[in-house]
Protein backbone atom coordinates (compact mmCIF):
# COMPACT_ATOMS: atom_id res chain seq x y z
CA UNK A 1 185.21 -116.94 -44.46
CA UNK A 2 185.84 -116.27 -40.90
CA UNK A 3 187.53 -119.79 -39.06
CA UNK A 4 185.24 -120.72 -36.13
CA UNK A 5 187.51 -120.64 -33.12
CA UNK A 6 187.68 -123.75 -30.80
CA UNK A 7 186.47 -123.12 -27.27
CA UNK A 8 189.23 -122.69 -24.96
CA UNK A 9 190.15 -125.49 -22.86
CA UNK A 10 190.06 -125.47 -18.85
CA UNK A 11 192.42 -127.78 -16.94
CA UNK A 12 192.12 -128.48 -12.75
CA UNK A 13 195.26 -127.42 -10.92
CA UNK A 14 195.55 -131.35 -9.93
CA UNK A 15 195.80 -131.71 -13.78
CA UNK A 16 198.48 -129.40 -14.20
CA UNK A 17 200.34 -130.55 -11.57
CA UNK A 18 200.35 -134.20 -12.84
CA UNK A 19 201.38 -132.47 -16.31
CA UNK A 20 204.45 -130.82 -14.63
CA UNK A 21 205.70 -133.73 -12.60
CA UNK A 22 205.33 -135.87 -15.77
CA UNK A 23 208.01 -133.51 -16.96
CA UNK A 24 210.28 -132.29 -14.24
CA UNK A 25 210.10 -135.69 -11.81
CA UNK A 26 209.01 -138.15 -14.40
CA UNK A 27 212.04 -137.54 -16.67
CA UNK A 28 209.58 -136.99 -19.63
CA UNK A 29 210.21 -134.42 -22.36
CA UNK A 30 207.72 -131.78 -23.31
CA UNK A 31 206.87 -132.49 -26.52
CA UNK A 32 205.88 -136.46 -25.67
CA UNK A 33 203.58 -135.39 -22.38
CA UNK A 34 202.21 -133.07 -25.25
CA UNK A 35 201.58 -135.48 -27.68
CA UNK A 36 200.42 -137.93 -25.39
CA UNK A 37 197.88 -135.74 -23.36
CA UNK A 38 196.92 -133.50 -26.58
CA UNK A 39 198.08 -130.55 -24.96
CA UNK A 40 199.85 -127.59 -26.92
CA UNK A 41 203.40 -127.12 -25.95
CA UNK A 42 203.22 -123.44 -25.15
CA UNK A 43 200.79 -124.19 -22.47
CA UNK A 44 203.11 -127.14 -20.90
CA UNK A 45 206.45 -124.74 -20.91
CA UNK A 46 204.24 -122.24 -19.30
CA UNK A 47 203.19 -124.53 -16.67
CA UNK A 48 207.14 -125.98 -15.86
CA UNK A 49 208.61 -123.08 -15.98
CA UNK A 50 205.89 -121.59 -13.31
CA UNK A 51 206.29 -124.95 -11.50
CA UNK A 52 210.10 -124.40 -11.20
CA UNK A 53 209.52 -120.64 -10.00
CA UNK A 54 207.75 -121.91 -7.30
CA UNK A 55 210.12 -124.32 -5.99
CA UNK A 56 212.68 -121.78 -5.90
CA UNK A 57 214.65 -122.39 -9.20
CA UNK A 58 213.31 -119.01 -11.42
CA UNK A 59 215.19 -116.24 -12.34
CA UNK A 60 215.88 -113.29 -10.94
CA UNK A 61 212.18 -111.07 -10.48
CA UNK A 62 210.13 -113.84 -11.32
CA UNK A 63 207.14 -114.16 -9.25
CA UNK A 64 205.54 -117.38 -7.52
CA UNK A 65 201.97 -118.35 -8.01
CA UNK A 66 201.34 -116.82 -4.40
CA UNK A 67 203.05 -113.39 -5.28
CA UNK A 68 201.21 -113.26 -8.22
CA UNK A 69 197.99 -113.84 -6.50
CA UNK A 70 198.76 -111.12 -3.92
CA UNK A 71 200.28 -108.47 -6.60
CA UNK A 72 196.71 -109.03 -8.50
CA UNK A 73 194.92 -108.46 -5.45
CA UNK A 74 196.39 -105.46 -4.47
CA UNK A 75 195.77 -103.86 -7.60
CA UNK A 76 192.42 -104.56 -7.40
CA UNK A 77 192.44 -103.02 -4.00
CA UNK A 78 194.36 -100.00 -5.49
CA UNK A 79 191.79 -99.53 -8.08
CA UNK A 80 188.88 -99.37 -5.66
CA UNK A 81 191.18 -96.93 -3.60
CA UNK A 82 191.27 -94.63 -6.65
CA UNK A 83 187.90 -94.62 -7.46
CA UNK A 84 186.78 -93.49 -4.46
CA UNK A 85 189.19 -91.12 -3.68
CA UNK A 86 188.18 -89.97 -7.10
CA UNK A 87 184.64 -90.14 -6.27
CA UNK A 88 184.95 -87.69 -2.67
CA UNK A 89 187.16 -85.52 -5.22
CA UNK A 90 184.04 -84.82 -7.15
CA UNK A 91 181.89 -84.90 -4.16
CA UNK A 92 183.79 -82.13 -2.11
CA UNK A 93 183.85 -80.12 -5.55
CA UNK A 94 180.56 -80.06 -5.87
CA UNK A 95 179.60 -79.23 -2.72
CA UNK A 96 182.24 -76.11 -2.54
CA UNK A 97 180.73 -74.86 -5.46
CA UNK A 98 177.00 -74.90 -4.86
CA UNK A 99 178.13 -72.53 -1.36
CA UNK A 100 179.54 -69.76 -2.95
């Protein structure tokens, strides 16, 4: 029998947020913000941990919310770049071989 999957939960920024300061400025512990918003605890070390990269306190290489924002756009960028130098690639090769 194949388990029927719950649908995946969406939280607001602001929500998040609240979550995170609950832990870092609140003085609350993970596991009792968890319990007491029925979140998972994966998802709430995820968000601190990203919450304390962007206020400076992350490791070496990690990357802020806004660097990761940027890094994602440029690859997009990068991709589109490719593809259409890709595309002229085929273009001019086509065109050089029907004059022959």
């Amino acid at each position: 029998m194949a388990k029927k999957r719950k649908p995946r939960r969406k939280f607001t920024k602001e929500f998040k947020a609240e979550v995170v300061k609950l832990v870092l400025d609140g003085g609350r512990n993970v596991p009792d913000v968890c319990r007491e918003q029925e979140l998972s605890e994966s998802s709430v070390y995820l968000w601190v941990k990203q919450a304390q990269v962007d206020r400076g306190q992350g490791g070496p290489g990690a990357l802020t919310t806004a660097e990761k924002a940027e890094l994602s756009q440029l690859r997009r960028e990068n991709r589109e770049l490719r593809r259409e130098r890709d595309f002229f690639e085929q273009a001019t090769a086509y065109f050089a071989k029907g004059k022959r």
